[in-house]
C-alpha atoms as a PDB file:
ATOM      1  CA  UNK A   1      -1.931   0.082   8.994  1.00  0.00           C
ATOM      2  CA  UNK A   2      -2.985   0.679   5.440  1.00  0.00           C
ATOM      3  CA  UNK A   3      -1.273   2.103   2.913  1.00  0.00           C
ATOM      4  CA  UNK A   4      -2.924   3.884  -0.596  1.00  0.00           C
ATOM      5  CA  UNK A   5      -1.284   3.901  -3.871  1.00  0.00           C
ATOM      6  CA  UNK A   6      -2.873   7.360  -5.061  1.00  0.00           C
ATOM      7  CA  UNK A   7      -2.675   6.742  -8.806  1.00  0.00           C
ATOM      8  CA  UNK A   8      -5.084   3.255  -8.794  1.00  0.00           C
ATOM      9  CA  UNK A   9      -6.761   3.959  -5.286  1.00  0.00           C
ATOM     10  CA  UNK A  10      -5.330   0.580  -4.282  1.00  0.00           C
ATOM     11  CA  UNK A  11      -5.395   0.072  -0.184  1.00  0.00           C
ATOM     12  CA  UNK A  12      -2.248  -2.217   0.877  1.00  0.00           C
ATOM     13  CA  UNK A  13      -0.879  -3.573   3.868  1.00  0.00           C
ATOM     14  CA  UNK A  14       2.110  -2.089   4.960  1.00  0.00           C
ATOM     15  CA  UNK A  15       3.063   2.250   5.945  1.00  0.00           C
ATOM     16  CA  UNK A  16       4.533   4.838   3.859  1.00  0.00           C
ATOM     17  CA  UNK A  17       8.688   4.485   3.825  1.00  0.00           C
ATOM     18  CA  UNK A  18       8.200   0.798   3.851  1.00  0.00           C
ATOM     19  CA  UNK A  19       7.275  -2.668   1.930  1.00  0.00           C
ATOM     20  CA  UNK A  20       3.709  -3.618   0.939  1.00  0.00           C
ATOM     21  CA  UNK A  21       2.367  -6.862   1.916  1.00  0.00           C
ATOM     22  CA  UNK A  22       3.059  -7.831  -1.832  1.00  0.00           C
ATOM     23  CA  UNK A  23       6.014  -6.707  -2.143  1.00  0.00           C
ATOM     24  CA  UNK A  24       5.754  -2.863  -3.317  1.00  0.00           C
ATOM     25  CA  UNK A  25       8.723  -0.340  -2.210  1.00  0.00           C
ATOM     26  CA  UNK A  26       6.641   2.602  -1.185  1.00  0.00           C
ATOM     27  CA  UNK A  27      10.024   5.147  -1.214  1.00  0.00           C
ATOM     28  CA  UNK A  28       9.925   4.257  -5.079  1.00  0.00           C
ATOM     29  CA  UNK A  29       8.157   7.202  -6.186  1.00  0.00           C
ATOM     30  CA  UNK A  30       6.657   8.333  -2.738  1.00  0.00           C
ATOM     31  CA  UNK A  31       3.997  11.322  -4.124  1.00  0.00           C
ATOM     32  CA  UNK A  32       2.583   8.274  -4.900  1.00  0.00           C
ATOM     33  CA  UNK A  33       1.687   6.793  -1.358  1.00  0.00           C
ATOM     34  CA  UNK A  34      -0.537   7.927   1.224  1.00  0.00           C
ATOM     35  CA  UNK A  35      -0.942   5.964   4.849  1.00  0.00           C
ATOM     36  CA  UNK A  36      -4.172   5.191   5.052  1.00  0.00           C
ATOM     37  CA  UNK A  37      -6.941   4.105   7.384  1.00  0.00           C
ATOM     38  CA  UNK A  38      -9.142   2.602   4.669  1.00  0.00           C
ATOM     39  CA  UNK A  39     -10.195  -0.991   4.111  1.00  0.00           C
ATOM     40  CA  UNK A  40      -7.408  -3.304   1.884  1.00  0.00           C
ATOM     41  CA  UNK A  41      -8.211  -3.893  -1.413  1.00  0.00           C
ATOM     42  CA  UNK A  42      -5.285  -5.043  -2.999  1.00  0.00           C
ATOM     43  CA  UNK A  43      -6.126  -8.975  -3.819  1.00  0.00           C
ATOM     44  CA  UNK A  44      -2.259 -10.136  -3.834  1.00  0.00           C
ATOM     45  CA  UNK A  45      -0.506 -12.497  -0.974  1.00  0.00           C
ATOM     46  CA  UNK A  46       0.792 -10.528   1.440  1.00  0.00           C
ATOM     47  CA  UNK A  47      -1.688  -7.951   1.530  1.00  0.00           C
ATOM     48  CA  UNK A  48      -4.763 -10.165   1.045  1.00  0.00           C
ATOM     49  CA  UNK A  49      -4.140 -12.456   3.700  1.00  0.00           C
END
């Protein structure tokens, strides 16, 4: 599962009401998430790989 941060259009790893793969709370400002079936972009550890 994907998740997008709406502001950048970053795809991460992870679902909305969770953690990122690098480390992002998504229930810290959650307007801005969206769960996502898109393709990750996000380049840090966690997500990345």
């Amino acid at each position: 599962m994907a998740v997008k941060h709406t502001p950048t259009g970053e795809i991460h790893r992870g679902q909305k009401g969770g953690t990122t793969g690098c480390g992002f709370n998504t229930q810290d400002h959650p307007e801005h998430w969206t769960n996502s079936s898109s393709k990750i972009t996000c380049n840090k550890n966690g997500c990345k790989n």
